[in-house]
Protein backbone atom coordinates (compact mmCIF):
# COMPACT_ATOMS: atom_id res chain seq x y z
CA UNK A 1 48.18 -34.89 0.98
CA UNK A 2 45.47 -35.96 -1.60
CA UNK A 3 42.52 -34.46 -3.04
CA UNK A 4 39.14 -37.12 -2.35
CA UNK A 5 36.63 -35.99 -4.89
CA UNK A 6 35.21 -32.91 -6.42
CA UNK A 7 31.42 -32.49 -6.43
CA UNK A 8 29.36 -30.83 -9.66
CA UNK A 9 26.57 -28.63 -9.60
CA UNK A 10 25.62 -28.21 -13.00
CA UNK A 11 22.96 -25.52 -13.87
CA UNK A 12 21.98 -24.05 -17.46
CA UNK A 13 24.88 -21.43 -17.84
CA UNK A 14 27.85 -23.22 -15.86
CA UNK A 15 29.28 -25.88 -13.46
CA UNK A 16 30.24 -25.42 -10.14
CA UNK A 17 33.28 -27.67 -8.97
CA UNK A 18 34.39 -27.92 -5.12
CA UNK A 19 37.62 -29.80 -4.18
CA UNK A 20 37.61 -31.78 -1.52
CA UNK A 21 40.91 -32.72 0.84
CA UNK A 22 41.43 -35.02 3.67
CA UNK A 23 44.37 -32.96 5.00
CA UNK A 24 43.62 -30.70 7.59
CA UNK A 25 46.57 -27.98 7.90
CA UNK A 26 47.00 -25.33 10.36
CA UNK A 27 47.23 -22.48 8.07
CA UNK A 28 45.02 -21.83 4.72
CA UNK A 29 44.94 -24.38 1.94
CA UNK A 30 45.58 -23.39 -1.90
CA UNK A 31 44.07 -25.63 -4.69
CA UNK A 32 45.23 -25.48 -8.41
CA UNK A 33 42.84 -26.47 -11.00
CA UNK A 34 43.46 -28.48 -13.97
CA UNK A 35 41.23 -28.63 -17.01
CA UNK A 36 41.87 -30.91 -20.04
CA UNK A 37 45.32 -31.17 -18.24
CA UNK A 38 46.11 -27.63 -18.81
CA UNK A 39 46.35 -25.29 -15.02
CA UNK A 40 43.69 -23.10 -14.94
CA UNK A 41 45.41 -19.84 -13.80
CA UNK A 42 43.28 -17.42 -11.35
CA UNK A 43 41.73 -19.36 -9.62
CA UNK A 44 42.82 -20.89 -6.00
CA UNK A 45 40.34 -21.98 -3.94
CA UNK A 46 38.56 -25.09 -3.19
CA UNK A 47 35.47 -24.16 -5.75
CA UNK A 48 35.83 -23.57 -9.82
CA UNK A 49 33.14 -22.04 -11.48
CA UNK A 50 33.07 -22.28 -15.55
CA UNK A 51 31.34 -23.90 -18.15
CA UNK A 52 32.01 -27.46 -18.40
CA UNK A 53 31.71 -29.12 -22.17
CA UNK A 54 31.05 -32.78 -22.84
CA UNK A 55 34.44 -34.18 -23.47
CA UNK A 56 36.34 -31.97 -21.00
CA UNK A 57 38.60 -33.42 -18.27
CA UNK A 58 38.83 -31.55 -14.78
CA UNK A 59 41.16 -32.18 -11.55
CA UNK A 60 41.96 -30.28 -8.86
CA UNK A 61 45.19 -30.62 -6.15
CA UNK A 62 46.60 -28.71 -3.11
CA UNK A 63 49.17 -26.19 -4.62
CA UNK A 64 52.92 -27.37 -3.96
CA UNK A 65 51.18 -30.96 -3.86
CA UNK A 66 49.99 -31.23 -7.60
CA UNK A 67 51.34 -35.06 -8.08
CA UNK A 68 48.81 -35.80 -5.90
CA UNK A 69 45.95 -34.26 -7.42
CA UNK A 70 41.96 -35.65 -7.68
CA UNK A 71 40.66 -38.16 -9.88
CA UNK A 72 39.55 -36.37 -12.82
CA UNK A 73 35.60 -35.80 -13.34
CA UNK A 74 34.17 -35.83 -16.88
CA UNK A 75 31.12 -36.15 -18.28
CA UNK A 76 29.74 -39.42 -19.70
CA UNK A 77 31.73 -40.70 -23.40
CA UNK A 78 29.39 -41.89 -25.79
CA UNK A 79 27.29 -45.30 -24.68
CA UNK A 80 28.09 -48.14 -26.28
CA UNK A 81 25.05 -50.46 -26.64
CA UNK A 82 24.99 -54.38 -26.70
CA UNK A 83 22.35 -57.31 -27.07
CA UNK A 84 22.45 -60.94 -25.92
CA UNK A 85 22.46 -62.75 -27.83
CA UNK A 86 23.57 -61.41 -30.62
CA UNK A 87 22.02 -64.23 -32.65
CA UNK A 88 18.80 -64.21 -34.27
CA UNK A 89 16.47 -62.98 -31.98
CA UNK A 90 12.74 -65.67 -31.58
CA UNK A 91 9.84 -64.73 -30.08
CA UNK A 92 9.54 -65.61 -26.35
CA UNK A 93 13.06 -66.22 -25.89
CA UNK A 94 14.91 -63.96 -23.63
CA UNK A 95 16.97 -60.75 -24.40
CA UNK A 96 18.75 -58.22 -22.71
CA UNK A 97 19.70 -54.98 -24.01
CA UNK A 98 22.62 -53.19 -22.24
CA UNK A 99 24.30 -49.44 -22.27
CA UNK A 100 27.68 -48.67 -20.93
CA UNK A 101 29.75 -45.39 -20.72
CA UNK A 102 32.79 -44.31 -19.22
CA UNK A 103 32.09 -40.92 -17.10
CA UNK A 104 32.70 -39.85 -13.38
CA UNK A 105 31.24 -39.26 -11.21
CA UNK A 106 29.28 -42.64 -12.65
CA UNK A 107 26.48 -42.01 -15.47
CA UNK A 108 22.54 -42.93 -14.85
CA UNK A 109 21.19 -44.58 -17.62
CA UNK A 110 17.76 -44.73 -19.37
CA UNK A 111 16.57 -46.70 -21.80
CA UNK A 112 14.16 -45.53 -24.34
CA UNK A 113 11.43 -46.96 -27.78
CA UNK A 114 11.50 -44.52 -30.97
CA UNK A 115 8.11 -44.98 -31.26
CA UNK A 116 7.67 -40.95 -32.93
CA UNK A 117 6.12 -39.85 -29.63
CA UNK A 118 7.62 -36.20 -28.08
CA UNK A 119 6.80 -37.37 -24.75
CA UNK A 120 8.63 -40.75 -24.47
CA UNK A 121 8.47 -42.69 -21.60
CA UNK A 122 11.59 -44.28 -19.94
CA UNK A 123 11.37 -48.48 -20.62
CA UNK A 124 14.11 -48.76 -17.82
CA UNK A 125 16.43 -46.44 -15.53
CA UNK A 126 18.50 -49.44 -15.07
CA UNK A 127 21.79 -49.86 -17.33
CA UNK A 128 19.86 -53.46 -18.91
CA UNK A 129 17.13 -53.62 -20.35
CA UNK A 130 15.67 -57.42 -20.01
CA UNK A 131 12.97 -58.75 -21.93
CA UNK A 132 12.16 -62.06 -20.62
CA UNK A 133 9.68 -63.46 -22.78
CA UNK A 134 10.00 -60.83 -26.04
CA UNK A 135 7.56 -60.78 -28.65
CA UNK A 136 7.41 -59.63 -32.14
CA UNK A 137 5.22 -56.35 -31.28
CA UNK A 138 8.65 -55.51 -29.10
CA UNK A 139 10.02 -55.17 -32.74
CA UNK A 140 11.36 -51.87 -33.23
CA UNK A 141 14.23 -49.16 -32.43
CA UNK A 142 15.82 -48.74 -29.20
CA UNK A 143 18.46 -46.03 -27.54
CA UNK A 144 19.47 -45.68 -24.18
CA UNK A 145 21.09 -41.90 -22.52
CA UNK A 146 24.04 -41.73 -20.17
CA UNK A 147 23.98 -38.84 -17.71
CA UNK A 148 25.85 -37.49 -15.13
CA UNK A 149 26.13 -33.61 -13.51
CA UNK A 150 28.96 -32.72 -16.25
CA UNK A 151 26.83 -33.64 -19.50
CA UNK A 152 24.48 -36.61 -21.02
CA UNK A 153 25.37 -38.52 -23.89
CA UNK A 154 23.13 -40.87 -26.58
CA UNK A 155 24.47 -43.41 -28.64
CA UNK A 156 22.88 -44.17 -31.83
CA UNK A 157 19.54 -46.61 -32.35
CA UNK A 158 19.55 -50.48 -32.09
CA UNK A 159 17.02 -52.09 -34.16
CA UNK A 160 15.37 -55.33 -32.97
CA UNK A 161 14.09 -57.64 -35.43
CA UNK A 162 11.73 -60.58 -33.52
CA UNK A 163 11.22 -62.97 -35.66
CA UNK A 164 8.17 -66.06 -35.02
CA UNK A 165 9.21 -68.90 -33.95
CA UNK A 166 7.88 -72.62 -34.98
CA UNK A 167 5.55 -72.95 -32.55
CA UNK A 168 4.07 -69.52 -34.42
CA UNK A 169 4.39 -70.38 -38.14
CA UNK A 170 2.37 -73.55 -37.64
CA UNK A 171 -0.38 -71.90 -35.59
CA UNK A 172 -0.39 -69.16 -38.72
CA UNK A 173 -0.76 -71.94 -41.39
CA UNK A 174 -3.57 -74.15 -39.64
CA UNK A 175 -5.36 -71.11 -39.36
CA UNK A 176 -5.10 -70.09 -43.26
CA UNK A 177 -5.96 -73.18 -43.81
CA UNK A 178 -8.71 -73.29 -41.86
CA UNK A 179 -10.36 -70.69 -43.32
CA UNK A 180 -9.74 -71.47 -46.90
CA UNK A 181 -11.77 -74.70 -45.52
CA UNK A 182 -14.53 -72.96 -44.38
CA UNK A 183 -14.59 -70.07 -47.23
CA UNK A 184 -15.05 -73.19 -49.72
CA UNK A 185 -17.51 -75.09 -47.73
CA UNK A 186 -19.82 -72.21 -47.50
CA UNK A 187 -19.44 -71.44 -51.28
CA UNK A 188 -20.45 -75.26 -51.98
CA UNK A 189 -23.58 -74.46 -49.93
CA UNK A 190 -24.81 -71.79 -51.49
CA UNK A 191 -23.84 -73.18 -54.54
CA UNK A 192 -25.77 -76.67 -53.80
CA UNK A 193 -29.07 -74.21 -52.67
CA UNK A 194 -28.97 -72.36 -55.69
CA UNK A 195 -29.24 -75.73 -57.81
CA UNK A 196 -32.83 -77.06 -57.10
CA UNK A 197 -34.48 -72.93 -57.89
CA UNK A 198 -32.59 -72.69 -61.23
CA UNK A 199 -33.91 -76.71 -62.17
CA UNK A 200 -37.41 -75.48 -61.13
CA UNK A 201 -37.37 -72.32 -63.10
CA UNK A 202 -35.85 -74.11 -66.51
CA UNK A 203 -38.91 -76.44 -65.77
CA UNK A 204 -41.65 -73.73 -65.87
CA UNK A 205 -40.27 -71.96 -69.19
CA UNK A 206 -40.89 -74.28 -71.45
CA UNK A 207 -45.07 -74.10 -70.24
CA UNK A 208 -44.39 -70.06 -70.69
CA UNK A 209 -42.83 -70.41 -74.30
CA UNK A 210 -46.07 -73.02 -75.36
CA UNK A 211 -48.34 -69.99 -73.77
CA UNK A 212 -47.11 -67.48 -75.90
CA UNK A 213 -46.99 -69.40 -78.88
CA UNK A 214 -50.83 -69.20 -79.74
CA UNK A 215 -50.42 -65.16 -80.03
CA UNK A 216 -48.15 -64.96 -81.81
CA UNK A 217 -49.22 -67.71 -84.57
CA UNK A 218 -52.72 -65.57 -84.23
CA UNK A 219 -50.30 -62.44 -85.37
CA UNK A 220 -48.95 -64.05 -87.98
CA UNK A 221 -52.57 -65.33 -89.47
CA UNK A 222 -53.91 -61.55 -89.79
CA UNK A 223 -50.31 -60.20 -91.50
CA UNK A 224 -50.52 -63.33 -94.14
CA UNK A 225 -54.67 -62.61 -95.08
CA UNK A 226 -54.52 -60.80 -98.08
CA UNK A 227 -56.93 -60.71 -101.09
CA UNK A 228 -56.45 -60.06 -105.01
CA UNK A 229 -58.68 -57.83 -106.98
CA UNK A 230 -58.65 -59.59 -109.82
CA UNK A 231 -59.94 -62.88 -108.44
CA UNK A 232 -63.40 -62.06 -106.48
CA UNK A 233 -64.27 -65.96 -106.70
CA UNK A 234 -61.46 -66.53 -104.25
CA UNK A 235 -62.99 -64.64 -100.74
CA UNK A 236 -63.78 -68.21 -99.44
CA UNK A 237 -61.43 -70.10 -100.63
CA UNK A 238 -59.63 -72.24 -98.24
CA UNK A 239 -57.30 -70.31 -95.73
CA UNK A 240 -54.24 -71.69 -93.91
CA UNK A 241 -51.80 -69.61 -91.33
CA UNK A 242 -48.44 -68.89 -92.94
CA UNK A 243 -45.33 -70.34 -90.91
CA UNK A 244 -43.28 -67.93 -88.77
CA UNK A 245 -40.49 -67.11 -90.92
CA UNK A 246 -38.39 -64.06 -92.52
CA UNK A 247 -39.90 -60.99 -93.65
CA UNK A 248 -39.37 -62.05 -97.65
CA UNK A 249 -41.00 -65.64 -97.24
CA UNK A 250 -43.90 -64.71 -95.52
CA UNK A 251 -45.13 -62.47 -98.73
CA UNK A 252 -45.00 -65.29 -100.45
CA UNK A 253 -46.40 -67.55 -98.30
CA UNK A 254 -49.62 -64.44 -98.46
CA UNK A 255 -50.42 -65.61 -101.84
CA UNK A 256 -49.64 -69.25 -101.78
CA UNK A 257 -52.25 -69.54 -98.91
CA UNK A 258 -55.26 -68.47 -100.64
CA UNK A 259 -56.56 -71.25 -103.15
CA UNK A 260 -59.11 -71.66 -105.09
CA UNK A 261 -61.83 -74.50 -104.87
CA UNK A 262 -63.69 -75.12 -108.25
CA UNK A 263 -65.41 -77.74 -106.95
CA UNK A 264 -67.69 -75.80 -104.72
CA UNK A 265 -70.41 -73.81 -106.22
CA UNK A 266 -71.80 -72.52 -103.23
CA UNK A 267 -68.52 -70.06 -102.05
CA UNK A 268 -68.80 -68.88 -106.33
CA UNK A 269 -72.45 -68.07 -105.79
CA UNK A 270 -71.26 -65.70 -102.82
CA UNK A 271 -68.67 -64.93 -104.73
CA UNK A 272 -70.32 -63.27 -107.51
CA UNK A 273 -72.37 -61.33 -105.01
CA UNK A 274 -69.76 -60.16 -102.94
CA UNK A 275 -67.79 -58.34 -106.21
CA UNK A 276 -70.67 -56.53 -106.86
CA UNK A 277 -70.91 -55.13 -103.24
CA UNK A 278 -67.19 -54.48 -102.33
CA UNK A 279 -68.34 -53.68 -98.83
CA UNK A 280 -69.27 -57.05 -98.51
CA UNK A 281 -66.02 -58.24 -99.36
CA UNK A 282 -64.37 -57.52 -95.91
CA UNK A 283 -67.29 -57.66 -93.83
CA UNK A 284 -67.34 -61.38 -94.06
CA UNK A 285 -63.78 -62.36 -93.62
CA UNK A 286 -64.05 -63.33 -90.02
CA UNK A 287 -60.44 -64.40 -87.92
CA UNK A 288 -60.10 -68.28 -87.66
CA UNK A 289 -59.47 -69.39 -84.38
């Protein structure tokens, strides 16, 4: 007499267990119950009904036959989680993730990405998952669940680290490179553009700077025209621009630039006329071009 299996039907409050035997005797059969290797007393029939907790052990076995009792049913032990190879892990070689657990009857498995979404969605209901080709955007942390009708069970994360291959590094390099190349080629352009405008405009100041001169020498040749009271002979005496220079030397440059010319009797005969009618005086300086 042995006891075949016992089948779980697992709901939110409690488990239901049925015992299952092979032996077929006249009368009524009587089942003892085992949980966590301790006889559950009460209870005789082919179903159990109780709450079932993730580590707990049950059996069952036809009373006066217990040394023959069930395999025991249990919910899934805690995954353990592997990855091959366990070497440094390249981009686009392959890798293969796997989750096992001890549990009967046998655990499902699912295979999960922490990628901080609620609503994850399953990678694999398989106990491997295979990435044949794996890149570096499969970077990240994994975790696979083991479930059966008694309980589910999930291990802690495995991180994968992809690193780039060869192959990778030398494609990122050529391309830095070639765009430092083609940042400094278009910086020589510009550069070699600008050149000709600025060599044009330096020629065309100097014409601007000879322009402007004539004003302001004309500026200078009213501020330096002064005359003295005390020497009325000297209205036309010969008068020369002062030189563009500090505030203190162009005062004296005022007087040094008036002279007097002895020799000429024709400014002293105007002379003498124009101190006896100031107004005259100013009304025949005129501005020398």
């Amino acid at each position: 007499v042995q006891v075949t299996r016992i089948t779980v039907h697992q709901s939110d409050t409690e488990a239901e267990l049925k015992c299952h035997s092979s032996c077929s005797p006249a009368g009524r059969l009587s089942y003892v119950w085992f949980k966590n290797r301790q006889k559950v007393t009460g209870v005789e029939t082919s179903s159990f009904k109780g709450r079932v907790y993730p580590g707990d052990i049950i059996s069952c076995a036809l009373k006066g036959h217990e040394n023959y009792g069930s395999p025991p049913v249990y919910a899934p032990k805690l995954p353990s989680v592997s990855v091959s190879p366990s070497a440094e892990i390249v981009e686009g070689s392959s890798v293969t993730l796997t989750c096992s657990s001890d549990a009967n009857p046998a655990a499902k498995y699912t295979w999960y990405k922490e990628n901080g979404d609620p609503d994850l969605h399953p990678l694999s209901k398989e106990p491997q998952l295979v990435f044949s080709s794996i890149q570096s955007s499969d970077s990240g942390e994994y975790y696979c669940t083991a479930e059966n009708e008694l309980g589910r069970r999930t291990p802690e994360y495995i991180s994968i680290n992809v690193t780039l291959s060869g192959k990778s590094v030398a494609a990122g390099t050529i391309t830095v490179v070639l765009l430092a190349i083609i940042s400094l080629s278009v910086f020589l352009w510009i550069r070699k553009k600008r050149a000709p405008r600025e060599s044009t405009e330096a020629e065309e100041r100097p014409d601007d700077r000879e322009q402007g001169q004539p004003e302001e020498q004309e500026d200078f040749h009213y501020a330096s025209v002064h005359f003295s009271n005390n020497q009325a002979d000297n209205l036309y005496s010969n008068i020369r621009p002062a030189q563009p220079r500090r505030h203190v030397e162009q005062q004296e440059v005022e007087y040094a630039a008036v002279r007097n010319n002895s020799a000429s009797t024709a400014p002293r005969a105007r002379g003498q006329g124009a101190a006896e009618d100031p107004a005259v005086l100013y009304s025949t300086v005129n501005k020398t071009r």
